[in-house]
Protein backbone atom coordinates (compact mmCIF):
# COMPACT_ATOMS: atom_id res chain seq x y z
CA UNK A 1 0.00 0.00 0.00
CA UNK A 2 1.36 3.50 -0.83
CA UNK A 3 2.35 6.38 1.70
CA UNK A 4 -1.18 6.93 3.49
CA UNK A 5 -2.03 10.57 4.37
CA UNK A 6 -1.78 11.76 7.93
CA UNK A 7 -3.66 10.27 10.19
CA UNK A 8 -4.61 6.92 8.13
CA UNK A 9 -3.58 3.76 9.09
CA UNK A 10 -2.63 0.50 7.09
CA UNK A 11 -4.87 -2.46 8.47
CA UNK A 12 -7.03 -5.57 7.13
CA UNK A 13 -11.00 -6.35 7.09
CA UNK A 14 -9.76 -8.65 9.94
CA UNK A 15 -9.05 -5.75 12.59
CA UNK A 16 -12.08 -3.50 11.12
CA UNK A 17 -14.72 -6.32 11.60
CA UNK A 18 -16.23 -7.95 14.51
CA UNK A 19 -17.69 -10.89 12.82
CA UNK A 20 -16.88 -12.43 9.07
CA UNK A 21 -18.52 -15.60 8.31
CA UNK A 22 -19.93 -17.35 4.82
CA UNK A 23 -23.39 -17.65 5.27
CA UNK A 24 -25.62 -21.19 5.48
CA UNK A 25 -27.02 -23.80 2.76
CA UNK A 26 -30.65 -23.87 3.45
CA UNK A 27 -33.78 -26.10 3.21
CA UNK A 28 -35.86 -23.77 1.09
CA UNK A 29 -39.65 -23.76 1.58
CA UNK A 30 -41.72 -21.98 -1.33
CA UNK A 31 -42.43 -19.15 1.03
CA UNK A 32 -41.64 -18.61 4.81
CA UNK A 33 -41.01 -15.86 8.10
CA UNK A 34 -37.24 -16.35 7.47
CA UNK A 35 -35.90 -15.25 4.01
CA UNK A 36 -32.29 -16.09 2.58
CA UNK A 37 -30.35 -13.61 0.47
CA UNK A 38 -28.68 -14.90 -2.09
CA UNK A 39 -26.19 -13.81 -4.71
CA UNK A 40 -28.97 -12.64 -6.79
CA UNK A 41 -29.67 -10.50 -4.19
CA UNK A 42 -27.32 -8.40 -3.54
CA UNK A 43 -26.92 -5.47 -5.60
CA UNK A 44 -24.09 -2.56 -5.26
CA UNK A 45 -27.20 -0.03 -4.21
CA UNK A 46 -28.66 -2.20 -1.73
CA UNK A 47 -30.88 -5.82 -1.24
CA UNK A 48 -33.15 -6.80 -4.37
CA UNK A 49 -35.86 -8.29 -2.29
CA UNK A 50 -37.42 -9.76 -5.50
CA UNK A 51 -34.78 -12.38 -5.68
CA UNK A 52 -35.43 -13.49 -1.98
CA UNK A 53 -35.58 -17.26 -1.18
CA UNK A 54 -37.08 -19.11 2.30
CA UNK A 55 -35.97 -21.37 5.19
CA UNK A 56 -38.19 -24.08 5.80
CA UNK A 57 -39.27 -23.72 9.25
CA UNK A 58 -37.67 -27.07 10.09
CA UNK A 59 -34.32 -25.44 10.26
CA UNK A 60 -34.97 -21.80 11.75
CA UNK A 61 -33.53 -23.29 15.39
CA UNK A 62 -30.19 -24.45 13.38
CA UNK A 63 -29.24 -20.53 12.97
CA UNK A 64 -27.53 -19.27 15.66
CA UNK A 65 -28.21 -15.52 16.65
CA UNK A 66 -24.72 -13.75 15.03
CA UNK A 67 -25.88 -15.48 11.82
CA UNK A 68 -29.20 -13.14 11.56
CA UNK A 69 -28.04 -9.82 9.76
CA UNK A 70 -28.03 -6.91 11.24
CA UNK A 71 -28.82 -3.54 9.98
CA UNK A 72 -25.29 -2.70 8.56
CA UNK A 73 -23.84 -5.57 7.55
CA UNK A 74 -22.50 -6.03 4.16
CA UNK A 75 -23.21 -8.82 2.03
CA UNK A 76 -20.49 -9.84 -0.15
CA UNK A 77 -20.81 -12.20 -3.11
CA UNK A 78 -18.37 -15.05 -2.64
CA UNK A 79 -18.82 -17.66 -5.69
CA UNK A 80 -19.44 -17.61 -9.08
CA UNK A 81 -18.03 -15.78 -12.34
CA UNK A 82 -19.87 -12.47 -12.88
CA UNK A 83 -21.30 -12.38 -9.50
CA UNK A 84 -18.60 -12.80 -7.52
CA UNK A 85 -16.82 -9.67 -5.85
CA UNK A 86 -20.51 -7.81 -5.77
CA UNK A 87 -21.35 -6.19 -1.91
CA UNK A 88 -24.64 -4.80 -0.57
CA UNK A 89 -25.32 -3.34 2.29
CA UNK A 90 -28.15 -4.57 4.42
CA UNK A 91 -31.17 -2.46 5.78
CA UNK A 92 -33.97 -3.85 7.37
CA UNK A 93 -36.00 -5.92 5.22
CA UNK A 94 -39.65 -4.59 4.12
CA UNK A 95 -40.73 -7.92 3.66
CA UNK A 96 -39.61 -9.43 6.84
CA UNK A 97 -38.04 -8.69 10.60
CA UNK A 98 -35.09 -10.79 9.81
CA UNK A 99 -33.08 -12.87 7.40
CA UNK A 100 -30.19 -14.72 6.97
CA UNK A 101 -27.49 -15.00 4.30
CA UNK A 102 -27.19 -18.64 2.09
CA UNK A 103 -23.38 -20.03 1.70
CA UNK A 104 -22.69 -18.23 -1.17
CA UNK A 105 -22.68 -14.92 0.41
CA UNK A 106 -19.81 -13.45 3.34
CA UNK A 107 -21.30 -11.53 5.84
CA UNK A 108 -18.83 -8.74 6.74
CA UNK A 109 -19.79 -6.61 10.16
CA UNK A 110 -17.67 -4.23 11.02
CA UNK A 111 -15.99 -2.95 14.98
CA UNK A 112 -16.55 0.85 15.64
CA UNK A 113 -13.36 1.77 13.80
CA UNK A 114 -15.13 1.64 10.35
CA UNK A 115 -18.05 3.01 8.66
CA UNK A 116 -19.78 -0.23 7.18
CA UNK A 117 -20.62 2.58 4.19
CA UNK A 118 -16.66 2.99 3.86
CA UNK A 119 -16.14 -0.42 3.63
CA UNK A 120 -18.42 -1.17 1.10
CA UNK A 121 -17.42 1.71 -0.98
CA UNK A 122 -13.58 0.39 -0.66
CA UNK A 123 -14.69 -3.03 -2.01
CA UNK A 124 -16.61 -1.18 -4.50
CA UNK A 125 -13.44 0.60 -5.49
CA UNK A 126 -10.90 -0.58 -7.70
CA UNK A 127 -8.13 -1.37 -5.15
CA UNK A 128 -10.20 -4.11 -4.23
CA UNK A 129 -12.19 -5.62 -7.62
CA UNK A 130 -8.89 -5.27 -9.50
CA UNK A 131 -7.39 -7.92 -7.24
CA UNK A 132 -10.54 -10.17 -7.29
CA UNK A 133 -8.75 -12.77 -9.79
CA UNK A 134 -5.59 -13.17 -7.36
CA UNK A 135 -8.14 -13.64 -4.74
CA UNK A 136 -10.48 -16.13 -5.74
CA UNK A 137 -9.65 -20.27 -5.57
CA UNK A 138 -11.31 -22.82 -6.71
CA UNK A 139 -11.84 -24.52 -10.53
CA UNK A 140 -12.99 -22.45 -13.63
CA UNK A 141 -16.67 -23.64 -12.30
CA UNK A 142 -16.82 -22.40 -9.22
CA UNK A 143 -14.31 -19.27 -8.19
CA UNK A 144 -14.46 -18.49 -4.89
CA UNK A 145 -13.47 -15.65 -2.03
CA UNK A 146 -12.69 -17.51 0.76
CA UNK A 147 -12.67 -16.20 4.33
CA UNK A 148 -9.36 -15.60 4.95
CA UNK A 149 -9.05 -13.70 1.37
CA UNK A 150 -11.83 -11.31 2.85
CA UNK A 151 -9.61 -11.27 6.11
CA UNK A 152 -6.38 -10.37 4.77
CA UNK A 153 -8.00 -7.55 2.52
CA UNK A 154 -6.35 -4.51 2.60
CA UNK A 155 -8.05 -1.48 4.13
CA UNK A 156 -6.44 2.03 4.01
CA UNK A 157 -8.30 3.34 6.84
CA UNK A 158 -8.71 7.14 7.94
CA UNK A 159 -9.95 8.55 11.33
CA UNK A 160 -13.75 7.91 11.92
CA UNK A 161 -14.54 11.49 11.21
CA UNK A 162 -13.12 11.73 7.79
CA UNK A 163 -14.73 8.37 7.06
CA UNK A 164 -18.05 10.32 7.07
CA UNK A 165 -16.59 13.25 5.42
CA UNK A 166 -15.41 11.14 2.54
CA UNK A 167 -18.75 8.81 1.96
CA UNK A 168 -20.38 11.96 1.74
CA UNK A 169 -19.02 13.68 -0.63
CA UNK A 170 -18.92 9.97 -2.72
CA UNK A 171 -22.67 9.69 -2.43
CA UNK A 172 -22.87 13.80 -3.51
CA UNK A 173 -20.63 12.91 -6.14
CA UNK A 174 -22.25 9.46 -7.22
CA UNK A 175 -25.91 10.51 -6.85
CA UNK A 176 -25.51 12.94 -9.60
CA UNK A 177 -24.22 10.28 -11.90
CA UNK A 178 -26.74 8.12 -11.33
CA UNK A 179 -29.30 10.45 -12.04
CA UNK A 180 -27.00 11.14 -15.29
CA UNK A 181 -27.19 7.27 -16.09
CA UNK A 182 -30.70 6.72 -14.97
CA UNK A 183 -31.81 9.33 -18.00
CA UNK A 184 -29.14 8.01 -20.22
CA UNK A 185 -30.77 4.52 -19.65
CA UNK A 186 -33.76 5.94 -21.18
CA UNK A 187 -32.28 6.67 -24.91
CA UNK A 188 -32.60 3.33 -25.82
CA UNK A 189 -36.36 3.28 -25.66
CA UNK A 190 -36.18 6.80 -26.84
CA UNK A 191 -34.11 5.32 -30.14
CA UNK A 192 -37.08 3.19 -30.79
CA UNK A 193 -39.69 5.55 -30.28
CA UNK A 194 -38.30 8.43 -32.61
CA UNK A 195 -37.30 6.01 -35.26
CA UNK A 196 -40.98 4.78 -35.53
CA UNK A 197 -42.02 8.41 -35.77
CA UNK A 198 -39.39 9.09 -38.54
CA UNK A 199 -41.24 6.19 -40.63
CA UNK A 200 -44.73 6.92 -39.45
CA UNK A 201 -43.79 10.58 -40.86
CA UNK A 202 -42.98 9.10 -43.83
CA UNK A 203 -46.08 6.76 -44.83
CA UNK A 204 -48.85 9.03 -43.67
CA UNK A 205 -52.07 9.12 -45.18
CA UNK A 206 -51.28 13.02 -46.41
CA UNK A 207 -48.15 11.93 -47.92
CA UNK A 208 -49.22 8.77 -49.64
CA UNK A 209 -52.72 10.34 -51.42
CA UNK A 210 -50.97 11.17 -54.34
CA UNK A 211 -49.15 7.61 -54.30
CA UNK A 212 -50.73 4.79 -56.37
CA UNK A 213 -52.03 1.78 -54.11
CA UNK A 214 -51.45 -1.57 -55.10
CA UNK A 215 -51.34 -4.82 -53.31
CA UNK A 216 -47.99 -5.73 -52.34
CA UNK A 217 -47.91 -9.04 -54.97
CA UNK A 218 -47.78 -6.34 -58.10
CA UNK A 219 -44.66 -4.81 -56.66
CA UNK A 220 -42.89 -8.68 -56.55
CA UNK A 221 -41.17 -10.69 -59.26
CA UNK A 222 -41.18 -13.46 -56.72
CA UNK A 223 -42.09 -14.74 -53.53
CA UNK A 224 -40.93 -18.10 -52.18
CA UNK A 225 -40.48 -19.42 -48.96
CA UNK A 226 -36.99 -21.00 -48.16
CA UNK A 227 -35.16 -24.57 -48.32
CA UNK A 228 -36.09 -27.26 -45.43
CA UNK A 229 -33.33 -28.48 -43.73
CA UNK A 230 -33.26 -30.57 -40.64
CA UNK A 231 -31.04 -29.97 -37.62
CA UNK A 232 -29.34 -33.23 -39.13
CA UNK A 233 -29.04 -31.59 -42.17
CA UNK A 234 -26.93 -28.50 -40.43
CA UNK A 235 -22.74 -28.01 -40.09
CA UNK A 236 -20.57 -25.96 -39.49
CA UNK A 237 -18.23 -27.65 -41.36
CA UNK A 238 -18.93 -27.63 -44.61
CA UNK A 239 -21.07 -26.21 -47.14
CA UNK A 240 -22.99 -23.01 -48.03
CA UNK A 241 -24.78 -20.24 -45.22
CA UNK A 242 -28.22 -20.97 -44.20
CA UNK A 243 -30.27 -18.35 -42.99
CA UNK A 244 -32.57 -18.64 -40.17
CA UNK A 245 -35.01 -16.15 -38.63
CA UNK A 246 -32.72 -15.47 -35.29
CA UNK A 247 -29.92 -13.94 -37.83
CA UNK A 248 -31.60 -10.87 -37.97
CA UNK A 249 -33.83 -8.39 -35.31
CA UNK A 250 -36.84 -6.66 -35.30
CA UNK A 251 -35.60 -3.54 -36.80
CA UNK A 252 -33.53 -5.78 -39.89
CA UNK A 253 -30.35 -5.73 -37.91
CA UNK A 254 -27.54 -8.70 -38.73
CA UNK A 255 -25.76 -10.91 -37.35
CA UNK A 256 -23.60 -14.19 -37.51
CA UNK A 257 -24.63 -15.82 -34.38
CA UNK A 258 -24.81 -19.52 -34.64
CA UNK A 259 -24.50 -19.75 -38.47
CA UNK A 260 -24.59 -23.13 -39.55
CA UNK A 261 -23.65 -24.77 -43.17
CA UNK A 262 -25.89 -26.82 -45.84
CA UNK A 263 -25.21 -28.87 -48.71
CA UNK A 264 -27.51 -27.96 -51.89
CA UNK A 265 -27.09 -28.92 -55.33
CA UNK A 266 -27.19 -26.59 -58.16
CA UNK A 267 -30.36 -26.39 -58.63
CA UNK A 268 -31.26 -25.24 -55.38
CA UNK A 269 -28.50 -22.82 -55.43
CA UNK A 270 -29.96 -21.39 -58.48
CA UNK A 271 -33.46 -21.65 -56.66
CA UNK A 272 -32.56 -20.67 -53.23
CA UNK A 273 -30.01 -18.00 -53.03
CA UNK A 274 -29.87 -14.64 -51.98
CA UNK A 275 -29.17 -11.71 -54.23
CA UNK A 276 -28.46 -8.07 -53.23
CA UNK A 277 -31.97 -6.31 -52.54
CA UNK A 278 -33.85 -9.67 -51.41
CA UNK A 279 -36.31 -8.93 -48.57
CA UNK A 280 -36.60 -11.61 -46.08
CA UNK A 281 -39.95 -12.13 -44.61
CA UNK A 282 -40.41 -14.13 -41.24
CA UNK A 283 -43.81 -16.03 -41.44
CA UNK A 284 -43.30 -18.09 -38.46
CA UNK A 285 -42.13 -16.99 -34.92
CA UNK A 286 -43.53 -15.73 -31.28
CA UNK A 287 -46.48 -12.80 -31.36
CA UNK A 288 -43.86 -10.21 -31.13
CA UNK A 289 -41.24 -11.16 -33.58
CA UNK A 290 -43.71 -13.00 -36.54
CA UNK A 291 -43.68 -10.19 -39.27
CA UNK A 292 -39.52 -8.79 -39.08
CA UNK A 293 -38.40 -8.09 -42.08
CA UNK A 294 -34.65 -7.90 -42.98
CA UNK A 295 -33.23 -6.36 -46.62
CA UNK A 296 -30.10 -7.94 -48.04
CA UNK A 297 -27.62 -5.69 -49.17
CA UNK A 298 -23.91 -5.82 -49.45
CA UNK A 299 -24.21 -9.58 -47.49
CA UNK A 300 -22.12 -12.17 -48.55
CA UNK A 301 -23.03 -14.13 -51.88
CA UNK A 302 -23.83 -18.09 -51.96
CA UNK A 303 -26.05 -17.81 -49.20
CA UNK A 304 -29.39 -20.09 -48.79
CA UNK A 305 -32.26 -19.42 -46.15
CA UNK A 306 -34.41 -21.01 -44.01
CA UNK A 307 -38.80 -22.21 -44.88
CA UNK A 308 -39.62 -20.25 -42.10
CA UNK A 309 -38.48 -17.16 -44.28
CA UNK A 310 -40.32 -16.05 -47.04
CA UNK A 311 -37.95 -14.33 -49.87
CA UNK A 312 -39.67 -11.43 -51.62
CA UNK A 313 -37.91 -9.91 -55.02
CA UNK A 314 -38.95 -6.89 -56.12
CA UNK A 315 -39.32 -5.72 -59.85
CA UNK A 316 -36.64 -3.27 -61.07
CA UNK A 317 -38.73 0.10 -60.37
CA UNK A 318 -39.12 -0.57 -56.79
CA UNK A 319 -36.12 0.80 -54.30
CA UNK A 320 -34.87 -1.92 -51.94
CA UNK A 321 -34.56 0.46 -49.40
CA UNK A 322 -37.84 2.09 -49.92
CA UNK A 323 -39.63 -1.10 -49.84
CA UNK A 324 -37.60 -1.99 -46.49
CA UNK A 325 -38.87 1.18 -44.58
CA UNK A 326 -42.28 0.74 -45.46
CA UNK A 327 -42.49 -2.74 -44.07
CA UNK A 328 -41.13 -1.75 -40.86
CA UNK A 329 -43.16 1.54 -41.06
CA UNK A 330 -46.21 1.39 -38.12
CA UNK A 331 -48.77 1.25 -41.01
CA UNK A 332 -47.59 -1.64 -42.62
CA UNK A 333 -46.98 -3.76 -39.33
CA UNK A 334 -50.58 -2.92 -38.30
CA UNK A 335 -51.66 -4.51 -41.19
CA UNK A 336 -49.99 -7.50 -40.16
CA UNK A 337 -50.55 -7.18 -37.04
CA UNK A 338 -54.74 -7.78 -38.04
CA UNK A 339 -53.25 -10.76 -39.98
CA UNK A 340 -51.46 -12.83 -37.32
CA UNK A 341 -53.10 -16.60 -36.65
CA UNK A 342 -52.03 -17.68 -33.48
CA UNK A 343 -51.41 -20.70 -31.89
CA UNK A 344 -50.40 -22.04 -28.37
CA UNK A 345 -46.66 -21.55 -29.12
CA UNK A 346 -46.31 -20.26 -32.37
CA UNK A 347 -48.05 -16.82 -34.60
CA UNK A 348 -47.86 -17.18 -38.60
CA UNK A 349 -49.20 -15.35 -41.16
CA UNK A 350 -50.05 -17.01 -44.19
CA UNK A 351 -48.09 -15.97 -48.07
CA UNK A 352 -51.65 -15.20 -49.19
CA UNK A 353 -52.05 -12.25 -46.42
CA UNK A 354 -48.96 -10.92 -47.10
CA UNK A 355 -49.27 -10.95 -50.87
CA UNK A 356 -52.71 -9.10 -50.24
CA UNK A 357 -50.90 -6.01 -47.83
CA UNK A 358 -51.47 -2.36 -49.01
CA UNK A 359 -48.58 -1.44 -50.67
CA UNK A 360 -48.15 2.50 -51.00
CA UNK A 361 -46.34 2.96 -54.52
CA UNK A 362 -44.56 6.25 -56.14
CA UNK A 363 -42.72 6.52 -58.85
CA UNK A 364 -39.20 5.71 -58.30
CA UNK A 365 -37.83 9.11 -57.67
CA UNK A 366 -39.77 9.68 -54.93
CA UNK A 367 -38.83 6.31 -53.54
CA UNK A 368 -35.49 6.89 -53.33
CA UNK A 369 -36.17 10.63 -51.59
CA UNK A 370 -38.16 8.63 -49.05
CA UNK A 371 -35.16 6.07 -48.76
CA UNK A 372 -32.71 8.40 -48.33
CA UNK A 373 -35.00 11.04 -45.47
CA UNK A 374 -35.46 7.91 -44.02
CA UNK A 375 -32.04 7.03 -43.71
CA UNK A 376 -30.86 10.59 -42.82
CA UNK A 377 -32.70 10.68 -39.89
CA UNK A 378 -31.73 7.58 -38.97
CA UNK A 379 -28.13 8.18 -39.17
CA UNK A 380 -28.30 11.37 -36.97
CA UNK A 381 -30.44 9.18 -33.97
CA UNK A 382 -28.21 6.84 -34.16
CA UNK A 383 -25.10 8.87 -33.79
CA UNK A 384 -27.46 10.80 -30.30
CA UNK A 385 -27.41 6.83 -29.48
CA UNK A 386 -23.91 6.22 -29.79
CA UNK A 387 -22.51 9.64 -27.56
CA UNK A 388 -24.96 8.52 -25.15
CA UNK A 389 -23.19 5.05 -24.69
CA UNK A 390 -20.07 6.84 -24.75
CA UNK A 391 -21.59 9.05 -22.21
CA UNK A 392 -22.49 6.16 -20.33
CA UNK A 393 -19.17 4.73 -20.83
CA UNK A 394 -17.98 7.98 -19.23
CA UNK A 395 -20.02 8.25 -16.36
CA UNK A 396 -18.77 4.63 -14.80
CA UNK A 397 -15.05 5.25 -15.56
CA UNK A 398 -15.79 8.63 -13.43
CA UNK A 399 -17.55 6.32 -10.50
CA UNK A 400 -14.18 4.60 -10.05
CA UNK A 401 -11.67 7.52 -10.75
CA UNK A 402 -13.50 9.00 -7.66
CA UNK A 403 -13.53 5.57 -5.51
CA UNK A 404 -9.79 5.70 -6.62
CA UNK A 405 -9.35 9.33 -5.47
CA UNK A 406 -11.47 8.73 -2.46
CA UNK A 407 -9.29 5.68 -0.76
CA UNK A 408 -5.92 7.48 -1.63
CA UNK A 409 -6.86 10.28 0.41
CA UNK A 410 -7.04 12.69 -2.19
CA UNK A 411 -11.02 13.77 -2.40
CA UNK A 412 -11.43 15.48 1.12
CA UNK A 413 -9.31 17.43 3.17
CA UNK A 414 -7.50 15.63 6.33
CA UNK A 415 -8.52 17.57 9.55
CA UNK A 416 -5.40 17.35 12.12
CA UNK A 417 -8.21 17.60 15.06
CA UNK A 418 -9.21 13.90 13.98
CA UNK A 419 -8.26 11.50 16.38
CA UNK A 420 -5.72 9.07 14.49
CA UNK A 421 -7.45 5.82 13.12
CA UNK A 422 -3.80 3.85 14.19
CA UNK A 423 -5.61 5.22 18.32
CA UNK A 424 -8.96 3.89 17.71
CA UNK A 425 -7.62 0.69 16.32
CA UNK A 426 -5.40 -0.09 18.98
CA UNK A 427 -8.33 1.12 22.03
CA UNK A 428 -10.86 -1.64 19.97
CA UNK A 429 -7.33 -3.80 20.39
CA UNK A 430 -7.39 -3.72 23.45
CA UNK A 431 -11.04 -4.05 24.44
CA UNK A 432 -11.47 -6.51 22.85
CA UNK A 433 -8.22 -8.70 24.34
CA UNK A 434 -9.73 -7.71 27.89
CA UNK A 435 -12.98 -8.61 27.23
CA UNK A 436 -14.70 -11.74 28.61
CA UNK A 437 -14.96 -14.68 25.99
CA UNK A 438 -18.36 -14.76 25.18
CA UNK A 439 -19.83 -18.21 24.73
CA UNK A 440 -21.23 -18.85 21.19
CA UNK A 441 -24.37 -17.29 20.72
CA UNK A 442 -27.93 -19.25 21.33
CA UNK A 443 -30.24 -20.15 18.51
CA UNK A 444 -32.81 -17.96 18.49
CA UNK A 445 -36.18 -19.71 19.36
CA UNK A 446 -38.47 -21.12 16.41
């Protein structure tokens, strides 16, 4: 640890704690008085009570009274990658007048020398999560932070006083970000939203009276639903790209994942695959997603798709683009929307419905002006979107460049009236060498 400011002293969770134990594997009962917290649980900004679990009221007598949490007490996630390292403090429980931890959790309660709310900001920090990896033992399926890791933690401790003064000024500091994030959280709904405005703009009733109306099967040169192939069928080996309805979202976005090969003769090559400025059509998925429609354009060639995707080709005078917007415009998916036959599991809608949908239809100019408003407005959304991830990016770099700054003594001024946190360790010392040995504690009554 470097050179700590005056008045600090070096010491371990061991000498700022009065009691660090794992919690207890439970019998669970569906409900019960006595709820567990589990890893799920416990959250940096406090308990998630929605994630609580129960004793069975069998084994309420087998917990002995330090094991109940107190208010205080931080809850520190002990196993498992991506949720271990994670604290919480505990608060009294709306739900319930007590709890207990499960095994996967280390309850951490700490002596009068240290705030619990310092503590939990230090492990918060990153002089503690950036040593979580030499900390943790165990296999590659199940990392753990054992008890004496959490005991020989580090703690660069000030005097009690400038404890307070420094969680403070964190939560000042870290309640405005928050309230930055929390709104920043919101663009990605926002995204949606104005997007869906930009194309309901675009295919409104005003706009399209002077547009010729067809049905959608005198725009197509051809409609055909895609090659059946088995799971048997599928490698990823060898053979062409098979497209399948999860290779593309709502909104017509690609991607790779799970791409899987398929032998075809040349016939059904010839039959089958893609060309720049296909639409694929989905005619088979859940409520939400039956209906997504994806354009293909500047995709790889040689590529075969799926039955449950219907292939629409459009004749020469029809933009690609053009014809993409207005199937994911709010008009045209309320059309579809009327046309969805659902069963238990699965929504279709049948070729015949889809070759039957409005289709609004001006001349080609003013298709490609539509395309490219369209995709003008989408481009300057999209780049809002992207400085608000970078913002957002920001904003938790910031959190931990002021936990840094906090625990090196650098975010509040040292007051030389303090009392010395090296005194008030060694008077807790010493109480607690004098003290009588207390006999371990009853189990509370049933």
């Amino acid at each position: 640890m470097s050179k700590l400011p005056q008045g600090w002293a070096e010491a371990t969770i061991e000498d700022v704690t009065e009691y660090v134990q794992r919690g207890k594997s439970p019998k669970y009962a569906s409900h019960s008085d006595l709820p567990v917290i589990n890893q799920k649980c416990v959250r940096w900004t406090g308990v998630d009570e929605a994630h609580l679990k129960y004793v069975d009221a069998s084994q309420w007598a087998s917990w002995t009274a330090e094991r109940f949490l107190v208010d205080g007490d931080i809850l520190w996630n002990s196993t498992g990658t991506g949720t271990i390292g994670r604290a919480a403090i505990f608060r009294p429980l709306v739900t319930a007048p007590r709890a207990v931890a499960d095994s996967h959790v280390t309850i951490v309660r700490t002596n009068p020398a240290t705030l619990p709310e310092y503590l939990h900001r230090l492990i918060q920090s990153p002089l503690v999560q950036s040593k979580l990896d030499e900390m943790q033992s165990g296999s590659t399926n199940q990392v753990e932070l054992s008890k004496s890791e959490v005991l020989e933690t580090l703690v660069p401790l000030p005097p009690l006083p400038e404890q307070r003064r420094i969680v403070a000024k964190i939560d000042s500091i870290t309640g405005k970000s928050r309230r930055a994030r929390d709104h920043l959280d919101h663009i990605p709904r926002l995204v949606e939203k104005y997007k869906q405005a930009v194309l309901a703009a675009a295919f409104n009733s005003v706009e399209m009276a002077e547009w010729r109306r067809v049905q959608l099967e005198n725009v197509l040169t051809d409609a055909l639903i895609g090659l059946v192939r088995g799971k048997s069928d599928q490698s990823t080996i060898h053979g062409v790209p098979y497209i399948r309805m999860n290779h593309y979202d709502l909104d017509g976005r690609w991607n790779d994942d799970d791409l899987t090969l398929v032998n075809a003769d040349a016939a059904e090559m010839a039959r089958y695959e893609l060309h720049d400025g296909d639409l694929l059509f989905n005619t088979r998925n859940s409520f939400e997603l039956v209906g997504k429609v994806a354009l293909w354009s500047g995709r790889p060639s040689g590529c075969l798709y799926n039955n449950n995707l219907l292939r629409l080709r459009f004749r020469s005078e029809v933009i690609p683009a053009f014809a993409f917007y207005q199937m994911i415009s709010p008009q045209f998916r309320a059309y579809l929307h009327s046309q969805k036959s659902a069963t238990t599991s699965v929504c279709a809608i049948y070729q015949r419905s889809i070759m039957a949908a409005p289709w609004a239809y001006p001349d080609a100019d003013r298709q490609l002006e539509v395309a490219n408003w369209i995709e003008g407005a989408f481009s300057k959304i999209d780049r809002l979107a992207s400085e608000a991830t970078s913002a957002r990016r920001l904003i938790d770099r910031l959190d931990q460049a002021v936990l840094a700054k906090a625990f090196r003594g650098e975010l509040v001024p040292q007051d030389p009236e303090d009392e010395p946190a090296s005194v008030l360790l060694d008077r807790i010392r010493t109480e607690r060498d004098t003290a009588p040995k207390t006999r371990r504690g009853r189990r509370p009554a049933a």
